[in-house]
N, C-alpha and C. Protein backbone atom coordinates (compact mmCIF):
# COMPACT_ATOMS: atom_id res chain seq x y z
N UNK A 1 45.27 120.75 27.22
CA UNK A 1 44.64 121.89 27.85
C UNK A 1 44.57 121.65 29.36
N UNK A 2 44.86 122.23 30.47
CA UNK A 2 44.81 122.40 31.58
C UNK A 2 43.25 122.64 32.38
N UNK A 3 43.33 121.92 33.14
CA UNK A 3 41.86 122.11 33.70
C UNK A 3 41.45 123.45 34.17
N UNK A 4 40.24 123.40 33.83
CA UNK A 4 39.66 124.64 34.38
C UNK A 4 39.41 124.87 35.87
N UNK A 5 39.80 125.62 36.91
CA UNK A 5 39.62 125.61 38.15
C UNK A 5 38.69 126.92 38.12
N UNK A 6 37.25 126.83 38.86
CA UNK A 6 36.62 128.10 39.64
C UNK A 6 36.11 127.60 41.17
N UNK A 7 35.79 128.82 41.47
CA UNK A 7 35.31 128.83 42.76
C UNK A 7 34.45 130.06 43.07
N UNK A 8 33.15 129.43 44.17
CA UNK A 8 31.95 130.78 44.10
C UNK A 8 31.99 130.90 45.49
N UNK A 9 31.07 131.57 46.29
CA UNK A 9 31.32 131.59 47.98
C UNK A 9 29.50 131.94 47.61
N UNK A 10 28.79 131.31 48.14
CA UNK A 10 27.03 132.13 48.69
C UNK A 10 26.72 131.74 50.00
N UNK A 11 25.79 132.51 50.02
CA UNK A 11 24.53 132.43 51.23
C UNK A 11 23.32 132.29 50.70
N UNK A 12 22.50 132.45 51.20
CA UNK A 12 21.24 131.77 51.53
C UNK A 12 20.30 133.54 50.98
N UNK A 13 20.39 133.72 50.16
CA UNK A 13 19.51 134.93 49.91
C UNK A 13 18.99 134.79 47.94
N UNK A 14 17.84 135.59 47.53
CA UNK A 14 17.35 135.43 46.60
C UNK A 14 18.19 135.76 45.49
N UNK A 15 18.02 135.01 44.05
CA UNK A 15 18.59 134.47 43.14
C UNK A 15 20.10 134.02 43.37
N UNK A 16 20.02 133.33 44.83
CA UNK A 16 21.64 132.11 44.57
C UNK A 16 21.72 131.21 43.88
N UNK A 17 20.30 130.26 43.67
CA UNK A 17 20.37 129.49 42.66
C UNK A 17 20.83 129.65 41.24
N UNK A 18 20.17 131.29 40.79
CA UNK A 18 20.66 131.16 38.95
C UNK A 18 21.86 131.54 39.65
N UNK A 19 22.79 132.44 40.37
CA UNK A 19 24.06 132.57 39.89
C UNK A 19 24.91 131.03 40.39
N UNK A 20 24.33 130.27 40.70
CA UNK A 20 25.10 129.15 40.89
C UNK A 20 24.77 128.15 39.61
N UNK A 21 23.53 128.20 39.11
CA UNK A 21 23.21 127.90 37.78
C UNK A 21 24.12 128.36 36.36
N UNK A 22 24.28 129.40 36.74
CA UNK A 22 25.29 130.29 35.81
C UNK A 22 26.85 130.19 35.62
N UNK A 23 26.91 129.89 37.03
CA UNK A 23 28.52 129.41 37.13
C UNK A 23 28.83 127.89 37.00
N UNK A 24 27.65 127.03 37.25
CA UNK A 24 28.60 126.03 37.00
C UNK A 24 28.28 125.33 35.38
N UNK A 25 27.17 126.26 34.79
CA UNK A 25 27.22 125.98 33.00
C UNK A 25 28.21 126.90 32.86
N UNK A 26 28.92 127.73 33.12
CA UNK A 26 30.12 128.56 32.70
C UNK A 26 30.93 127.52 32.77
N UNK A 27 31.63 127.26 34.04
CA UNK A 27 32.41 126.21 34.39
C UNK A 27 32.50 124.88 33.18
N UNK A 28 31.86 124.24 32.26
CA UNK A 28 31.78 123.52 31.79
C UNK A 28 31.47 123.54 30.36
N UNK A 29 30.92 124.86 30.05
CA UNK A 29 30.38 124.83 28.58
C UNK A 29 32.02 124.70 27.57
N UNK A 30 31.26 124.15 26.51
CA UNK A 30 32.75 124.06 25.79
C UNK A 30 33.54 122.69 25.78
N UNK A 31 32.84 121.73 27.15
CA UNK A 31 33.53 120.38 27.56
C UNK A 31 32.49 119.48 26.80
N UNK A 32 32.82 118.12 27.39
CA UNK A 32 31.90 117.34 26.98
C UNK A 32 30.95 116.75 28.30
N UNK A 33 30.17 117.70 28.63
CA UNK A 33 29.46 117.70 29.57
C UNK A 33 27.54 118.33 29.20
N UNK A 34 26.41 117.57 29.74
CA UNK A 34 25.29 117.72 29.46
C UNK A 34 25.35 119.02 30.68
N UNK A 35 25.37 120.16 30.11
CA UNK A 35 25.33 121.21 31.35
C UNK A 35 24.17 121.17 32.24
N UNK A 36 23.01 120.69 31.88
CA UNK A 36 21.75 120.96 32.72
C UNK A 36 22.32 119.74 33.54
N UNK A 37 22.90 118.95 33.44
CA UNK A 37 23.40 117.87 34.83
C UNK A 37 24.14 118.43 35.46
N UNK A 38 25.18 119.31 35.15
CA UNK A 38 26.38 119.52 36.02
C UNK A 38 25.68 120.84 36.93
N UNK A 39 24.45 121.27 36.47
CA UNK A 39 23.50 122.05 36.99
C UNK A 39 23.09 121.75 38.13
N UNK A 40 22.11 120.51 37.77
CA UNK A 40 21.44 119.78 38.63
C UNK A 40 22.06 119.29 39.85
N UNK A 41 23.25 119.02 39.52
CA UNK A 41 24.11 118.32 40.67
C UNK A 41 24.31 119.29 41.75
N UNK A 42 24.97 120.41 41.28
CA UNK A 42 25.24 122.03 41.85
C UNK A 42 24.36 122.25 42.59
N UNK A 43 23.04 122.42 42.16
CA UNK A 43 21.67 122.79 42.95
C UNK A 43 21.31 121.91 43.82
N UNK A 44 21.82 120.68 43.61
CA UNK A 44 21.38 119.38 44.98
C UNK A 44 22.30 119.78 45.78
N UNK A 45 23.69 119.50 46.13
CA UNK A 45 24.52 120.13 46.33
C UNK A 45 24.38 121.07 47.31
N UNK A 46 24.36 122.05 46.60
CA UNK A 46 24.09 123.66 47.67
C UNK A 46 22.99 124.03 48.22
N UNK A 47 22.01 123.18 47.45
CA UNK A 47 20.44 122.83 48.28
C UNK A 47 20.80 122.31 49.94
N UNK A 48 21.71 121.62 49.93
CA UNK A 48 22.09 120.61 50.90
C UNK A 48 22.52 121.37 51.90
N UNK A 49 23.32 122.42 51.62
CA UNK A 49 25.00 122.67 52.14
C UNK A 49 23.86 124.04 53.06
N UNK A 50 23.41 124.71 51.73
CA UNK A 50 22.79 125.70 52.95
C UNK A 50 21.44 125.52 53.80
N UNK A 51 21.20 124.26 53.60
CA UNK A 51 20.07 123.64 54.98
C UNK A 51 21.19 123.72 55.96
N UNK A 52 22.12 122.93 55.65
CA UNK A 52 23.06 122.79 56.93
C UNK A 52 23.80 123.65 57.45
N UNK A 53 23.75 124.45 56.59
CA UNK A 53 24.09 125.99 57.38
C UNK A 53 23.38 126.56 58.28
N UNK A 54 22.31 127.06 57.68
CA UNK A 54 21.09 127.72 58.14
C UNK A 54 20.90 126.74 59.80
N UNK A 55 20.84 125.74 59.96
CA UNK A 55 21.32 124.76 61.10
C UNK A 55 22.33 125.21 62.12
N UNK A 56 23.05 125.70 61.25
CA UNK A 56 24.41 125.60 62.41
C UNK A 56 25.17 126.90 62.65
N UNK A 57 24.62 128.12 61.75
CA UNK A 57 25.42 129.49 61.95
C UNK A 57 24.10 130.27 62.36
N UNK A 58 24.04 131.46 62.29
CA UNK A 58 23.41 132.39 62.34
C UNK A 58 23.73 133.55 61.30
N UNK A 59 23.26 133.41 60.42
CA UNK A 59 23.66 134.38 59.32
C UNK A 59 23.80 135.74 59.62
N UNK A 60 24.92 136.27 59.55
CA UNK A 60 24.98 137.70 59.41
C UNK A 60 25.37 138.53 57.88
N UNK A 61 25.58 139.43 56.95
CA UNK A 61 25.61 140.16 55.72
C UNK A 61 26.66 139.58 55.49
N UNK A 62 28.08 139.82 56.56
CA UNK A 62 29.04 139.72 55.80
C UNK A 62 29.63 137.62 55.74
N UNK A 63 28.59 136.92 56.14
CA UNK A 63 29.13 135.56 56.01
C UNK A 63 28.90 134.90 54.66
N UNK A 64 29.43 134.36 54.00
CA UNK A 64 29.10 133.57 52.63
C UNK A 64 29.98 131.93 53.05
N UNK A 65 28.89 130.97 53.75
CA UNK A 65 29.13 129.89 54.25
C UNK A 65 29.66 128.98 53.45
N UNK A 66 28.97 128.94 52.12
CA UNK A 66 28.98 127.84 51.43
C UNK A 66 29.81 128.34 50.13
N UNK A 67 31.15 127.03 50.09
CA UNK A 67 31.80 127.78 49.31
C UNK A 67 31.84 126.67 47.82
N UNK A 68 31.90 126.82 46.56
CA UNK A 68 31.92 125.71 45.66
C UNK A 68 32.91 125.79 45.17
N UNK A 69 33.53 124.81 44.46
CA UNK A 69 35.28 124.25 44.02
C UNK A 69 34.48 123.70 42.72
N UNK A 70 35.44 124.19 41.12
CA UNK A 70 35.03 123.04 40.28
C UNK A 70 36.28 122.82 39.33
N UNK A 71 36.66 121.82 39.23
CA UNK A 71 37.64 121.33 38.38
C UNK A 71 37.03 121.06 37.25
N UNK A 72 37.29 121.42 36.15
CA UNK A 72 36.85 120.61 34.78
C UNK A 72 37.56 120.57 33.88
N UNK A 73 37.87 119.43 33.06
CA UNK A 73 38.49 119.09 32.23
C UNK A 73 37.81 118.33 30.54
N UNK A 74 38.21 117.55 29.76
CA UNK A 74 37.57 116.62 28.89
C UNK A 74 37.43 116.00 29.51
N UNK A 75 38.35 114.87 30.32
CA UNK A 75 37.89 113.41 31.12
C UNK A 75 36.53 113.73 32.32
N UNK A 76 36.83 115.03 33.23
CA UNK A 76 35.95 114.72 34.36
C UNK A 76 35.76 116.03 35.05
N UNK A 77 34.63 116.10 35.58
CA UNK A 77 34.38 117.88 36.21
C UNK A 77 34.86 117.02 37.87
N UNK A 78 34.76 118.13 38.52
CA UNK A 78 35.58 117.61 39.90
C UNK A 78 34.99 118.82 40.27
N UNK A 79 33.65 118.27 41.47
CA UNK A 79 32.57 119.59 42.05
C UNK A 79 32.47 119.08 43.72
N UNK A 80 33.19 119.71 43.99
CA UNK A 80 33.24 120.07 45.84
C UNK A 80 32.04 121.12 46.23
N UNK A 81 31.68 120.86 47.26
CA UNK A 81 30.30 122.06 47.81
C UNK A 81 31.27 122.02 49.90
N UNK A 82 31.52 123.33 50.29
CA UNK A 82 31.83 122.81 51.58
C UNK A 82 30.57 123.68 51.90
N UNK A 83 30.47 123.18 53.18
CA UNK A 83 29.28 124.00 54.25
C UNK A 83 29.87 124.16 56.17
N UNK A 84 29.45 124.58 56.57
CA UNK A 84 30.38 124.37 58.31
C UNK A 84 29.55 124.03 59.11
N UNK A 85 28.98 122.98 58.59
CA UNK A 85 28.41 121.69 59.68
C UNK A 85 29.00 120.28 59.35
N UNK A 86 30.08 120.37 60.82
CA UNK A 86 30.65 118.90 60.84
C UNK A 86 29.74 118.14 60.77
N UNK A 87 28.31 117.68 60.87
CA UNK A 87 27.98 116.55 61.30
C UNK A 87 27.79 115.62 59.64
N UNK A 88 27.82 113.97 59.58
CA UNK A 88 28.18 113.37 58.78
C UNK A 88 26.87 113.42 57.36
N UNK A 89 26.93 112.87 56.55
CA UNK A 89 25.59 113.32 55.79
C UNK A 89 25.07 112.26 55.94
N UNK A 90 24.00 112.21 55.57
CA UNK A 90 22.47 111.42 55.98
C UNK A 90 22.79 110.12 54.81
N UNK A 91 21.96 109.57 55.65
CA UNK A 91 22.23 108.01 55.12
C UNK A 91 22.46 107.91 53.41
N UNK A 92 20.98 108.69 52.89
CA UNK A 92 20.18 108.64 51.70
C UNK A 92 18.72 108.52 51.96
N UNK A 93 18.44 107.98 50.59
CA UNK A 93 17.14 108.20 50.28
C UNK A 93 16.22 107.03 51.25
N UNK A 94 15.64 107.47 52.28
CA UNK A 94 14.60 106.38 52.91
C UNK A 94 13.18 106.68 52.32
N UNK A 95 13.06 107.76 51.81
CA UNK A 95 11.18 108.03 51.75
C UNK A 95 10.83 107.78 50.55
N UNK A 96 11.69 107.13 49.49
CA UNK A 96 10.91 106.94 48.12
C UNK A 96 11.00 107.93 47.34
N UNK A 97 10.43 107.80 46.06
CA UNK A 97 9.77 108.85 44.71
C UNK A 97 8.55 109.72 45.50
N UNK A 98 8.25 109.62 46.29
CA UNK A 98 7.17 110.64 46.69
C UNK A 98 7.41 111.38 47.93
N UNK A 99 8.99 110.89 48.95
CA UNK A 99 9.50 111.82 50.18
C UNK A 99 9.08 113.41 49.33
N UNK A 100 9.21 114.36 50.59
CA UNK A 100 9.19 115.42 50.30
C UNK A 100 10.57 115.97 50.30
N UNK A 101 11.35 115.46 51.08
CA UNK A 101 13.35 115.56 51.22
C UNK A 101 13.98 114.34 50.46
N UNK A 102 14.84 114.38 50.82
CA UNK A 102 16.00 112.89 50.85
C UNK A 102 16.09 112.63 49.51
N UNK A 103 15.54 113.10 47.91
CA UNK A 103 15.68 112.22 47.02
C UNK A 103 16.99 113.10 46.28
N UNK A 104 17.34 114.04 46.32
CA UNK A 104 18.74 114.59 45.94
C UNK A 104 20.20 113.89 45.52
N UNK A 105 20.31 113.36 46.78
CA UNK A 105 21.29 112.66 46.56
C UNK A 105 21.59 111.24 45.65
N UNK A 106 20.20 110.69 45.30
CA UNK A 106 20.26 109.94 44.98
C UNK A 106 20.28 110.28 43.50
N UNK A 107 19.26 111.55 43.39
CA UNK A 107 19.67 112.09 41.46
C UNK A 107 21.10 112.34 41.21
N UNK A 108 22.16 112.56 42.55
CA UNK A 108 23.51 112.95 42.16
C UNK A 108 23.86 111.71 42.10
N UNK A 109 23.90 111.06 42.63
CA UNK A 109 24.63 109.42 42.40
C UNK A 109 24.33 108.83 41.36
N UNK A 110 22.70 109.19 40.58
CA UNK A 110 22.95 108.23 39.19
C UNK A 110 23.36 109.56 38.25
N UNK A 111 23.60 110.37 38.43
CA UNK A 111 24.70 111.51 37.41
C UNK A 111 26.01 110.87 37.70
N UNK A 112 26.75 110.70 38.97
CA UNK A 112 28.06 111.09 38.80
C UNK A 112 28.61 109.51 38.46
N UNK A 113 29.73 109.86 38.68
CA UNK A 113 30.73 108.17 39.08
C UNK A 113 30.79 108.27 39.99
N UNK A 114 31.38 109.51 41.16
CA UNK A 114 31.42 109.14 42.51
C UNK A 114 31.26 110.09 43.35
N UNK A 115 30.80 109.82 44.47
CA UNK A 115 30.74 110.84 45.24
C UNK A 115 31.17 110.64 47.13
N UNK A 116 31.49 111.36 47.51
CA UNK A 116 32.14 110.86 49.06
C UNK A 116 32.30 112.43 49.19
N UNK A 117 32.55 112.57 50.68
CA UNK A 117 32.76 113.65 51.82
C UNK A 117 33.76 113.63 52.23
N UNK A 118 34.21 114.46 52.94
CA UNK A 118 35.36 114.92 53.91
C UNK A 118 35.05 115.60 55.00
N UNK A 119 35.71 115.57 55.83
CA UNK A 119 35.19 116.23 57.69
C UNK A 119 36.19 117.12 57.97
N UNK A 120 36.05 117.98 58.54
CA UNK A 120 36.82 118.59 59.15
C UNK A 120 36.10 119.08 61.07
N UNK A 121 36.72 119.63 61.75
CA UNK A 121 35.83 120.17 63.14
C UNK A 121 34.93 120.92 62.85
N UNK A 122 35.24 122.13 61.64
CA UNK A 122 34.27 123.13 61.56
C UNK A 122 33.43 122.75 60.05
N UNK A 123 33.56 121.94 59.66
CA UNK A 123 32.52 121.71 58.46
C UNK A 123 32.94 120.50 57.54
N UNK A 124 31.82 120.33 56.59
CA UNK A 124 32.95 119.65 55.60
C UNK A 124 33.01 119.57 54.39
N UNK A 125 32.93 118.65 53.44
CA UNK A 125 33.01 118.81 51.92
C UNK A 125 32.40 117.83 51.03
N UNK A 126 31.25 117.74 50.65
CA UNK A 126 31.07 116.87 49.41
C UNK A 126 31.51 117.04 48.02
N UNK A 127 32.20 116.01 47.77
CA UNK A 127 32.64 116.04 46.25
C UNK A 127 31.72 115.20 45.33
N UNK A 128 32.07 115.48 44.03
CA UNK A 128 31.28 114.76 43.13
C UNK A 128 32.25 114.78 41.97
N UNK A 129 32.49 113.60 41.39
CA UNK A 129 32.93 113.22 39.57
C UNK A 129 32.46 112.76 38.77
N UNK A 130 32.16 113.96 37.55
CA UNK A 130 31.30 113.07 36.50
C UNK A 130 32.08 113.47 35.57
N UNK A 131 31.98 111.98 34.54
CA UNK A 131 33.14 111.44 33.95
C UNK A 131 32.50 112.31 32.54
N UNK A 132 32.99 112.79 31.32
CA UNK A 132 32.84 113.82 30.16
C UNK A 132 32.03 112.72 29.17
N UNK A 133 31.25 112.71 28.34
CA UNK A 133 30.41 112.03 27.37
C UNK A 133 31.55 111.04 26.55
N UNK A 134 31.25 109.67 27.23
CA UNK A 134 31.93 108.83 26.27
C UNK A 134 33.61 108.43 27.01
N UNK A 135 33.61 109.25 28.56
CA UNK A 135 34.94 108.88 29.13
C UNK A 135 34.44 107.44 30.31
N UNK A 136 35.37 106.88 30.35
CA UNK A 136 35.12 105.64 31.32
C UNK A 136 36.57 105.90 32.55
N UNK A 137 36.15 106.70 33.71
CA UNK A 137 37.59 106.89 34.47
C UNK A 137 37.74 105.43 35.17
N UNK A 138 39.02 105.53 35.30
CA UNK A 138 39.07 104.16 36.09
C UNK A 138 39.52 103.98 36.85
N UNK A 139 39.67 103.00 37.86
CA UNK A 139 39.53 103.33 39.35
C UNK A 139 41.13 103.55 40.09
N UNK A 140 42.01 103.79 38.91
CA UNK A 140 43.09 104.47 39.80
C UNK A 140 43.29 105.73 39.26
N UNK A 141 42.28 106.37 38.39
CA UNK A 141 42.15 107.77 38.27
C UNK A 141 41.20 108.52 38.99
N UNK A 142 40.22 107.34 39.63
CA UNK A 142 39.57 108.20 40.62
C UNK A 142 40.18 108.67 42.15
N UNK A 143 40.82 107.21 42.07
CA UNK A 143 41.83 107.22 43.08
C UNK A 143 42.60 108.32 42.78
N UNK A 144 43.54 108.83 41.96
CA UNK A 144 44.07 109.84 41.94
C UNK A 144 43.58 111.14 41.98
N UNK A 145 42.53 111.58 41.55
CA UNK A 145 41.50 112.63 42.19
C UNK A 145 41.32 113.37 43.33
N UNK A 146 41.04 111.30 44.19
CA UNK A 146 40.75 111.77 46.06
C UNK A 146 41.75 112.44 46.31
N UNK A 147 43.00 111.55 45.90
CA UNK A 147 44.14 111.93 46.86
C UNK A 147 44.65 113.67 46.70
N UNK A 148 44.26 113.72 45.22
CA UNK A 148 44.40 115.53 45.17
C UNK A 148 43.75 116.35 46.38
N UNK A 149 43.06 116.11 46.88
CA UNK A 149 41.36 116.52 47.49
C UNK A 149 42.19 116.82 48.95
């Protein structure tokens, strides 16, 4: 079976979360994937993407900044979030279980296998791979992934 490819475009206005909730349990139901994770990840994710928007554009009706990419297959979902703020992402988590920010990324890192960015001048891209219930990818299939990317 051929992977499933979608893609969503939002902004920053009320109920983006469920339709991004909606699309990326669409995206996956049917796989071997715990959907409320591939959820969770999505919502950290675009939690992220449109702070850093909201930062760096000025929203007008017709802009939809933040765009999402999802590959899914049996072995591995393959979830890109871009946003158009070049600047690099934040370290991680400094403030602990009780920060009021910063702990996001760190719930995506013990979900995925991997996760890394990409830059461009006008924005850039976090990806994420989480491997399907019971798959172990290995590290020249992740390698083969990036290099798709």
């Amino acid at each position: 079976m051929p992977p499933r490819r979608s893609f969503l475009a939002l902004r920053d206005r009320p109920g983006v979360i469920h339709r991004l909730r909606a699309f990326a349990g669409a995206a996956v139901t049917g796989l071997p994937y715990a959907v409320d994770e591939i959820e969770l990840i999505a919502v950290e994710l675009v939690t992220n993407a449109l702070r850093h928007a909201a930062r760096k554009l000025t929203l007008t009706e017709d802009l939809w900044p933040i765009g999402v990419e999802m590959t899914a297959d049996h072995r591995y979902v393959h979830l890109a979030v871009s946003d158009p703020d070049p600047q690099p992402m934040p370290a991680g988590d400094t403030g602990g279980l009780l920060a009021e920010h910063g702990r996001g990324l760190a719930i995506v890192d013990d979900l995925a296998v991997a996760r890394w960015a990409t830059y461009t001048r006008h924005g850039k891209t976090v990806h994420v791979i989480v491997a399907g219930s019971g798959v172990t990818l290995t590290p020249g299939e992740l390698e083969s992934i990036r290099e798709l990317q």
